[in-house]
C-alpha atoms as a PDB file:
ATOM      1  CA  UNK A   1      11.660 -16.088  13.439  1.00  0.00           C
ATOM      2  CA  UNK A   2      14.378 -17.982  11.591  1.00  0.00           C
ATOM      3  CA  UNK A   3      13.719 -19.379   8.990  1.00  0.00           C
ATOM      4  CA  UNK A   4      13.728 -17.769   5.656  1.00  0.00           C
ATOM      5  CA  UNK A   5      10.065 -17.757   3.960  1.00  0.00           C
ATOM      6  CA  UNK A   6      10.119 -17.387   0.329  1.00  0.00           C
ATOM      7  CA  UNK A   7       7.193 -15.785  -1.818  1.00  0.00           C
ATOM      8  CA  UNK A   8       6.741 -16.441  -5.614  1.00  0.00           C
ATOM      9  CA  UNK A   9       5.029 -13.421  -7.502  1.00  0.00           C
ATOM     10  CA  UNK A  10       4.478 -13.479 -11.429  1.00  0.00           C
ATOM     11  CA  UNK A  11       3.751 -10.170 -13.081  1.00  0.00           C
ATOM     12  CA  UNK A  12       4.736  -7.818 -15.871  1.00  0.00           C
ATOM     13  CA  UNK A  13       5.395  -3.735 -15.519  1.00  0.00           C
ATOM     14  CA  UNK A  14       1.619  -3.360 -15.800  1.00  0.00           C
ATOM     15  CA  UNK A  15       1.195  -4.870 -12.394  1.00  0.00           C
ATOM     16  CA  UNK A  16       4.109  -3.761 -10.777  1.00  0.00           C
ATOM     17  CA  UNK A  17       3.084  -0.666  -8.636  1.00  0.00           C
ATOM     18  CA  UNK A  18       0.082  -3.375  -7.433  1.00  0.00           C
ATOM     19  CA  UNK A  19       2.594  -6.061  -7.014  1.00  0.00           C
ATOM     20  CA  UNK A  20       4.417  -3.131  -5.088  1.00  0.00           C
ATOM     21  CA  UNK A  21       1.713  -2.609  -2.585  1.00  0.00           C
ATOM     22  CA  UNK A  22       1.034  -6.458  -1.921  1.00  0.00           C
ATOM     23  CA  UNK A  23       4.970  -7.076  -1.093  1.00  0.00           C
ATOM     24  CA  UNK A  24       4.565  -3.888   1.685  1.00  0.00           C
ATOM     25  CA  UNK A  25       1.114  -5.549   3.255  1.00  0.00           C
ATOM     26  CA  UNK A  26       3.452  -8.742   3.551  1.00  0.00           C
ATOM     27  CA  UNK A  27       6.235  -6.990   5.030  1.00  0.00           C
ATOM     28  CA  UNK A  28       3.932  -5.256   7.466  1.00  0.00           C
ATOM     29  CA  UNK A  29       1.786  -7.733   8.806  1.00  0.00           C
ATOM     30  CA  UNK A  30       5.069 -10.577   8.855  1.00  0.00           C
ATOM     31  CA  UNK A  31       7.390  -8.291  11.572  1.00  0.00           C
ATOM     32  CA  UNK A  32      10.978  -9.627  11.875  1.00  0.00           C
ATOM     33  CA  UNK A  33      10.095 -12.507   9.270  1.00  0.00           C
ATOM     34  CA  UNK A  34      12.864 -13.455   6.545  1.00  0.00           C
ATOM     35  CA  UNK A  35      11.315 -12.849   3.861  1.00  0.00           C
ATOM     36  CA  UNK A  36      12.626 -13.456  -0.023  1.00  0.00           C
ATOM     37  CA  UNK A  37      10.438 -12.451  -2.560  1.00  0.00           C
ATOM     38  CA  UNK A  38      10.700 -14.508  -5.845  1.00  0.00           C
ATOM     39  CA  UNK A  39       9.670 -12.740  -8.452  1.00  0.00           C
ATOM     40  CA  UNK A  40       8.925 -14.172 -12.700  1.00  0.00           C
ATOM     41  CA  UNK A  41       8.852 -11.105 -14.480  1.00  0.00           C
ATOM     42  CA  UNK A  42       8.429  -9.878 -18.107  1.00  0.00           C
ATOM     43  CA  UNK A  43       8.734  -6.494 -18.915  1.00  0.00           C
ATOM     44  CA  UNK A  44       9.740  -4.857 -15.502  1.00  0.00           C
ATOM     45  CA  UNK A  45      12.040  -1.747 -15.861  1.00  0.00           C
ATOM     46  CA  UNK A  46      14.736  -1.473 -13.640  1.00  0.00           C
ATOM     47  CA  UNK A  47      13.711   1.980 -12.584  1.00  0.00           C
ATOM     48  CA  UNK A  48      10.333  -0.114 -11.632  1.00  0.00           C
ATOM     49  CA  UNK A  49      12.423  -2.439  -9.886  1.00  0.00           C
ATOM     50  CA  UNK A  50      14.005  -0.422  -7.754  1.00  0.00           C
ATOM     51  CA  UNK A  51      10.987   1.748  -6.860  1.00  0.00           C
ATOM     52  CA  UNK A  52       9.357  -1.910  -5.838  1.00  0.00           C
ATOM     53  CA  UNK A  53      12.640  -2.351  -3.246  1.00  0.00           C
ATOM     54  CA  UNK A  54      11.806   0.747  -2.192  1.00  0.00           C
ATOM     55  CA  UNK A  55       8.074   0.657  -1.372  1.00  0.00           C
ATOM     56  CA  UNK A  56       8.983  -2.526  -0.017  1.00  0.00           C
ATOM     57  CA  UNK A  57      12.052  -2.554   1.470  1.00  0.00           C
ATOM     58  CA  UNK A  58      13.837  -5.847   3.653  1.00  0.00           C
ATOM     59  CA  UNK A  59      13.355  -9.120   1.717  1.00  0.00           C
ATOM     60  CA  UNK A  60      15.841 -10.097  -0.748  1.00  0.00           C
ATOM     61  CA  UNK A  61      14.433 -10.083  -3.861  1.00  0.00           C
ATOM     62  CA  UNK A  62      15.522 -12.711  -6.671  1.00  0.00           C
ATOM     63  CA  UNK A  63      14.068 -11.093 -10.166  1.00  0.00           C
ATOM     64  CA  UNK A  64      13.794 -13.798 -12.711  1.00  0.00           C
ATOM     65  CA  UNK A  65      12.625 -13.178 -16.349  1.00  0.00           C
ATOM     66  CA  UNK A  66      10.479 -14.864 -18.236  1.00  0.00           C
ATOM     67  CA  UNK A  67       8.973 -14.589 -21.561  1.00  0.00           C
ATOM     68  CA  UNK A  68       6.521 -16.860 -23.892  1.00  0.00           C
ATOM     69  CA  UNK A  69       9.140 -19.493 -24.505  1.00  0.00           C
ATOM     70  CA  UNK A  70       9.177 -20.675 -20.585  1.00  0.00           C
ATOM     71  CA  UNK A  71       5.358 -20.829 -20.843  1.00  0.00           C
ATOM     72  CA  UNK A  72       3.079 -23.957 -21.553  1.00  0.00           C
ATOM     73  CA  UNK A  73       1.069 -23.707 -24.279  1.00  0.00           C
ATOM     74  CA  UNK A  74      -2.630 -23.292 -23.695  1.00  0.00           C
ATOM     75  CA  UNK A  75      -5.250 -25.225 -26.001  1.00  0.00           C
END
C-alpha cells in the first residue's frame, strides 16, 4: 500500500495513554500502511509525546496545539 492515510485524533494529556493504545490497534491491524497520525492537542507533555511514538511507533506524527481560542463557541 501506497498511499499515505492520514488519521485526525483530538485529545488532551488526560487521554493520552488511551489515545496511545488506539494509535497501536491502528498500526497493528493496518500492516505496511502509511500511516500519519494528526493529532489537535492541548496539554500534552513532551515526555507524553514521546512515550505515545513509542507505544506506537511508524506513522509520522504531526502534533498541533490547540487551545479555547481555535474552538467554536457552544450555546
Amino acid at each position: 500500500m501506497s498511499e499515505r492515510i492520514d488519521v485526525a485524533f483530538g485529545f488532551d494529556g488526560r487521554y493520552a495513554p488511551h489515545a496511545a493504545n488506539v494509535m497501536a490497534s491502528i498500526i497493528r491491524h493496518a500492516p505496511g500502511a502509511r500511516l500519519r497520525f494528526l493529532v489537535l492537542q492541548c496539554e500534552v507533555t513532551p515526555e507524553q509525546k514521546q512515550r505515545i511514538e513509542e507505544a506506537a511507533a511508524g506513522p509520522e506524527y504531526v502534533w498541533i496545539d490547540v487551545g479555547d481560542d481555535d474552538l467554536p463557541a457552544y450555546a
